[in-house]
C-alpha atoms as a PDB file:
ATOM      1  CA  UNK A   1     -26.905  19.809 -29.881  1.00  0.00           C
ATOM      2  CA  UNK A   2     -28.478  18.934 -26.646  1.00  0.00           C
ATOM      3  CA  UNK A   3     -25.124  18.477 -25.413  1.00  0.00           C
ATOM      4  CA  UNK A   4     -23.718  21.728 -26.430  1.00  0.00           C
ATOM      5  CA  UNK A   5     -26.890  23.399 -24.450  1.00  0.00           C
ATOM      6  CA  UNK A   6     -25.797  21.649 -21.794  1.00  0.00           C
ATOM      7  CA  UNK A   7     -22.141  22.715 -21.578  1.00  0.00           C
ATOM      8  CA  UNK A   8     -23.099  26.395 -22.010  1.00  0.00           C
ATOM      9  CA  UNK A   9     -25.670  26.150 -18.967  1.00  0.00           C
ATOM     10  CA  UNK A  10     -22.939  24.740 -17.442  1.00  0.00           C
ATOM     11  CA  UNK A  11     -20.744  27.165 -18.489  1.00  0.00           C
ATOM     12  CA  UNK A  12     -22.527  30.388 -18.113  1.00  0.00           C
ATOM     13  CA  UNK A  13     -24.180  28.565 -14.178  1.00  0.00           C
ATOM     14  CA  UNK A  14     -19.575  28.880 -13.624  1.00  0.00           C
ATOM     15  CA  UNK A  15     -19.021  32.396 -14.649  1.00  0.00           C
ATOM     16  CA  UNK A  16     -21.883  33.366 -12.386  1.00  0.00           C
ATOM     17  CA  UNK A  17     -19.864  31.730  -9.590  1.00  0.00           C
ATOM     18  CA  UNK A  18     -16.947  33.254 -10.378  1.00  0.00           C
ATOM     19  CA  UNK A  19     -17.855  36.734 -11.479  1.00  0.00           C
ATOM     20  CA  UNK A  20     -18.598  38.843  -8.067  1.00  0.00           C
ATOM     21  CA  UNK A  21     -21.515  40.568  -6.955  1.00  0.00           C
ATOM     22  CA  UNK A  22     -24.673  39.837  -8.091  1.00  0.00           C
ATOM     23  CA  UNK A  23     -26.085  39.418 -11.254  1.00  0.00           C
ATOM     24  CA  UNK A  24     -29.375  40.570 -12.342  1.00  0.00           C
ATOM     25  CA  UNK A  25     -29.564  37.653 -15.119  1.00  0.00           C
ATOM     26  CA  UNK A  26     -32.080  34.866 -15.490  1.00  0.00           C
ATOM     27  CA  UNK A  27     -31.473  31.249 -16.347  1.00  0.00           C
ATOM     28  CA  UNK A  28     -32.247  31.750 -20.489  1.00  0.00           C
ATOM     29  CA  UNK A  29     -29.474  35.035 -20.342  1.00  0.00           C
ATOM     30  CA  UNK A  30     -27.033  32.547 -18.102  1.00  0.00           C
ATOM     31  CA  UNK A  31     -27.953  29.940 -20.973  1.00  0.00           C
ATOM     32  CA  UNK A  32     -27.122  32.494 -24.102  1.00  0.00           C
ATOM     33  CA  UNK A  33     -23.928  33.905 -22.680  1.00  0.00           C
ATOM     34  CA  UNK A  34     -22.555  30.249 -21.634  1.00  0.00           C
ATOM     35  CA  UNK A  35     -23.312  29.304 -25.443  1.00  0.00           C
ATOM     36  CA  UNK A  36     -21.821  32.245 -26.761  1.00  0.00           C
ATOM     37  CA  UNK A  37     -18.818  31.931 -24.151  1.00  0.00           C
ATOM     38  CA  UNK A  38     -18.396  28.227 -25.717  1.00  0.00           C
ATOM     39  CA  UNK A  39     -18.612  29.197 -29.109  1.00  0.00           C
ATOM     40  CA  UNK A  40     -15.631  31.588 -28.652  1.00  0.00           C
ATOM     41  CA  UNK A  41     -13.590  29.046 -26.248  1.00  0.00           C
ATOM     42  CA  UNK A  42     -14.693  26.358 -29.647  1.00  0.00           C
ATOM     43  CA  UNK A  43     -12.983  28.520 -32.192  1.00  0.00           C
ATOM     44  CA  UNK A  44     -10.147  30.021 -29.898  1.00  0.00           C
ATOM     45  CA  UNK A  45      -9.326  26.744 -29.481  1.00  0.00           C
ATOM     46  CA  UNK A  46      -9.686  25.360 -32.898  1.00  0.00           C
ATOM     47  CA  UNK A  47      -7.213  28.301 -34.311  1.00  0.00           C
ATOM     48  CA  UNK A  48      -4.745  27.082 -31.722  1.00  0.00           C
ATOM     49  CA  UNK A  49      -5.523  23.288 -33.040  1.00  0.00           C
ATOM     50  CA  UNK A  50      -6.426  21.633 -30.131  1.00  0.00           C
ATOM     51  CA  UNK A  51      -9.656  20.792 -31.001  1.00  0.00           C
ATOM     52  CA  UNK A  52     -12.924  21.538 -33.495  1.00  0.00           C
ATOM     53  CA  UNK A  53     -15.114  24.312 -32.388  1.00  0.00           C
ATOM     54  CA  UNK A  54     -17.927  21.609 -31.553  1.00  0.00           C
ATOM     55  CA  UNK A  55     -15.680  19.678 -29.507  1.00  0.00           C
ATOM     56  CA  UNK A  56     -14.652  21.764 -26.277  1.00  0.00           C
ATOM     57  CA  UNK A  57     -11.721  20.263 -24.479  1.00  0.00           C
ATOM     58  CA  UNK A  58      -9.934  21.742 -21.442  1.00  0.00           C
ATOM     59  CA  UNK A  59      -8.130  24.655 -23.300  1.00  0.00           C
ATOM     60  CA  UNK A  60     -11.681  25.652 -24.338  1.00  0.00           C
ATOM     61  CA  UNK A  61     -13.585  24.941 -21.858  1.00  0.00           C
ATOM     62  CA  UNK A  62     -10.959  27.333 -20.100  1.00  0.00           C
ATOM     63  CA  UNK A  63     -11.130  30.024 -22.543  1.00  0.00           C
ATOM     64  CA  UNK A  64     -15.072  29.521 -23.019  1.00  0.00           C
ATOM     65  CA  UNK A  65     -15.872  30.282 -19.316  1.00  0.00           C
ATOM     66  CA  UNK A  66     -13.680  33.442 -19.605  1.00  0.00           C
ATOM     67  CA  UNK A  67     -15.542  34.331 -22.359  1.00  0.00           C
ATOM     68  CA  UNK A  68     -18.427  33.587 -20.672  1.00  0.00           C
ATOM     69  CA  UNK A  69     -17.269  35.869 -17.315  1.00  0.00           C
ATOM     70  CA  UNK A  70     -16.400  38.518 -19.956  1.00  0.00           C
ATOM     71  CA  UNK A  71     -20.061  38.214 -21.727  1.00  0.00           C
ATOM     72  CA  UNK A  72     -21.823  38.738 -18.233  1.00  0.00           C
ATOM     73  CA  UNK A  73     -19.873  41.699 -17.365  1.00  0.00           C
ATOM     74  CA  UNK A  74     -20.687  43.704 -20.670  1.00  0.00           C
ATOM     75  CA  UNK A  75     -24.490  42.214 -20.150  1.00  0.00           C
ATOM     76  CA  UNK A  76     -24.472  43.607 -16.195  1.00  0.00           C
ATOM     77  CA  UNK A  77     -22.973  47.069 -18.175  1.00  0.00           C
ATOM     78  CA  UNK A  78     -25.292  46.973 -20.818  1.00  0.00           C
ATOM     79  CA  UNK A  79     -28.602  46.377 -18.739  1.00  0.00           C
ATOM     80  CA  UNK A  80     -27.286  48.875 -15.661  1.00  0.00           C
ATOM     81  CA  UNK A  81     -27.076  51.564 -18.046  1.00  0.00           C
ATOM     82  CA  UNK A  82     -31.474  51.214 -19.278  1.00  0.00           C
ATOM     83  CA  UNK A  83     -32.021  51.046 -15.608  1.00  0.00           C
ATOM     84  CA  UNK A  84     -30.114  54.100 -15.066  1.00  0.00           C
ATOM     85  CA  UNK A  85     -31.581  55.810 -18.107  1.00  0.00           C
ATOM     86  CA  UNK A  86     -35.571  55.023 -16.953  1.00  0.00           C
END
């Protein structure tokens, strides 16, 4: 468990890399979306069977960060339009 908390800080830390601009997200939002962006790279990759869910290898870790990228763009979308509504 500790090691799938790892890979999505890891995970969500790359999206913010590669995602331009910058993001108004803190470290626990980076942590969510890189879990939920391994979750979905997990089970993308388990329906394709190259791996379990749990077990993220490259395919997933591929898909996951994509996922991830994805995630932060509909977060940045989601939280620009409260600002813009206050």
């Amino acid at each position: 468990m500790i090691g799938f908390i790892i890979a999505g800080l890891v995970i969500g830390a790359l999206a913010r890399l590669i995602k331009p601009g910058k993001q108004n997200l803190g470290i626990l939002a980076t942590l969510l979306l890189g879990i939920v962006g391994a979750i979905i790279g997990g089970v993308i990759a388990n329906l394709l069977g190259t791996g379990d869910i749990f077990e993220l290898n490259v395919l997933g870790f591929i898909v996951a960060v994509v996922a991830a990228v994805l995630l932060i763009g509909v977060a940045e979308s989601l939280s620009g339009r409260r600002a813009v509504r206050r």
